[in-house]
Protein backbone atom coordinates (compact mmCIF):
# COMPACT_ATOMS: atom_id res chain seq x y z
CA UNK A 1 38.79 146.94 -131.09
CA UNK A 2 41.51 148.69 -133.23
CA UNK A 3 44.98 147.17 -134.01
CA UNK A 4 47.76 147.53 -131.82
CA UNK A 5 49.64 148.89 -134.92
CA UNK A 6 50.04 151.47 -136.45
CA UNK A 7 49.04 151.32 -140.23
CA UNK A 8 51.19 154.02 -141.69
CA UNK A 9 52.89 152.30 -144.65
CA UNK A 10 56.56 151.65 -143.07
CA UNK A 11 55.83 152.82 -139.47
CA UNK A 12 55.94 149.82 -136.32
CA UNK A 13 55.15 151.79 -133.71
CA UNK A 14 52.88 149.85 -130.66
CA UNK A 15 53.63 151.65 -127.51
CA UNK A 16 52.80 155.34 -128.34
CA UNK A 17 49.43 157.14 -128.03
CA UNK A 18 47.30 155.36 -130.95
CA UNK A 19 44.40 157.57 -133.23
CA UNK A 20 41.42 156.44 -134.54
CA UNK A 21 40.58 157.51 -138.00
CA UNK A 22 38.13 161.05 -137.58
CA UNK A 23 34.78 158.86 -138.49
CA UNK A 24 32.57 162.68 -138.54
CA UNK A 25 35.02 164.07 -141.20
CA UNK A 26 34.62 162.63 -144.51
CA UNK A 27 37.22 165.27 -145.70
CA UNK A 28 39.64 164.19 -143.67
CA UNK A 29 39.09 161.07 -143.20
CA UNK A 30 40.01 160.08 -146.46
CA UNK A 31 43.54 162.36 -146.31
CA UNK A 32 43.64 160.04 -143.12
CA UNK A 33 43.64 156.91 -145.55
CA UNK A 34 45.45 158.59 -148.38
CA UNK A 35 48.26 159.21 -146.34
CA UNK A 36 48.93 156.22 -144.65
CA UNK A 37 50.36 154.84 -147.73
CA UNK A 38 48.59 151.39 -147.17
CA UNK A 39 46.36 150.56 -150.05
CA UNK A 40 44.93 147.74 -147.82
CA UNK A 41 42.94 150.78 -146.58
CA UNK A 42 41.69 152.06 -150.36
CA UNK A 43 38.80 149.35 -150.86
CA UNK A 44 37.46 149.44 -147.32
CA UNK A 45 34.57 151.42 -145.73
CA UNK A 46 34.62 153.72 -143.06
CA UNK A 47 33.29 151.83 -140.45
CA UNK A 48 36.05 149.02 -140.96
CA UNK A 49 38.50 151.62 -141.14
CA UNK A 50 37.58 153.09 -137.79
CA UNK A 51 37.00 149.93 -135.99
CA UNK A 52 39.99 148.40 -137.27
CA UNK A 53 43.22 150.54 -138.15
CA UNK A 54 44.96 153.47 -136.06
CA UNK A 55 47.54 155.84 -136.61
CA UNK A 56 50.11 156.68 -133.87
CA UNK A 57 51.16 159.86 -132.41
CA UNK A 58 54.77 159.92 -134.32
CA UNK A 59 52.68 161.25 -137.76
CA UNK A 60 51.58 164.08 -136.00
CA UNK A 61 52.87 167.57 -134.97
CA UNK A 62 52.82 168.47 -131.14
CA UNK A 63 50.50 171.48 -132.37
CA UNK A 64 48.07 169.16 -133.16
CA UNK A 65 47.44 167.64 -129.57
CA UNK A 66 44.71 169.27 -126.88
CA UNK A 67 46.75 170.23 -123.89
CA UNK A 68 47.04 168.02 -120.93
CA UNK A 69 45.31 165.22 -123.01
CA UNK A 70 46.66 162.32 -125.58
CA UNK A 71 43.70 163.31 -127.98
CA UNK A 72 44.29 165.33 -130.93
CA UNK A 73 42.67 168.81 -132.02
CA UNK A 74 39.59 168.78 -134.47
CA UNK A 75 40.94 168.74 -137.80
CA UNK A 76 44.36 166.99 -136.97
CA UNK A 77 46.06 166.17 -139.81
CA UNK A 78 48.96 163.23 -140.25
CA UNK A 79 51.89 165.30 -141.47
CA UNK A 80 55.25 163.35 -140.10
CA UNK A 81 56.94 159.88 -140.84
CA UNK A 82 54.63 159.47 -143.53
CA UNK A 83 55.70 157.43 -146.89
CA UNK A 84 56.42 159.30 -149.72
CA UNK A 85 53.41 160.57 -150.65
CA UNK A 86 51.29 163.26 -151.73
CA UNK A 87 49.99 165.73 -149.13
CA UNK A 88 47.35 168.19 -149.32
């Protein structure tokens, strides 16, 4: 069972809407990981990732939620509250 956490680098969020990490997208996936800003995440696989780690609904636009539903769109990206990073 995944954290209770958040794991974007900075963000202590626990009672939003939580993500899982989009296991069938390699692609994204790792812009997932890459812009979390936690290098814990940079030396573990995908299947720790996923079972582990989530990302809460403050990194993400409204656009990217299916209506009437807490899930997000195929393809969601994290785009808000994130550390200074790089995006793509």
């Amino acid at each position: 069972m995944p954290s209770k956490n958040c794991i974007v680098k900075g963000c202590n969020s626990r009672k939003v809407p939580m993500h899982r990490f989009p296991i069938k997208s390699p692609e994204d996936f790792k812009i997932w990981v890459v812009r979390t800003g936690n290098e814990t995440l940079v030396n573990m696989n995908h299947t720790q990732i996923y079972n582990s780690f989530v990302i809460c609904e403050q990194h993400f636009e409204l656009s990217c939620k299916s209506p009437g539903t807490k899930r997000l769109k195929c393809k969601s990206l994290p785009t808000l509250n994130l550390p200074s990073i790089q995006t793509k």
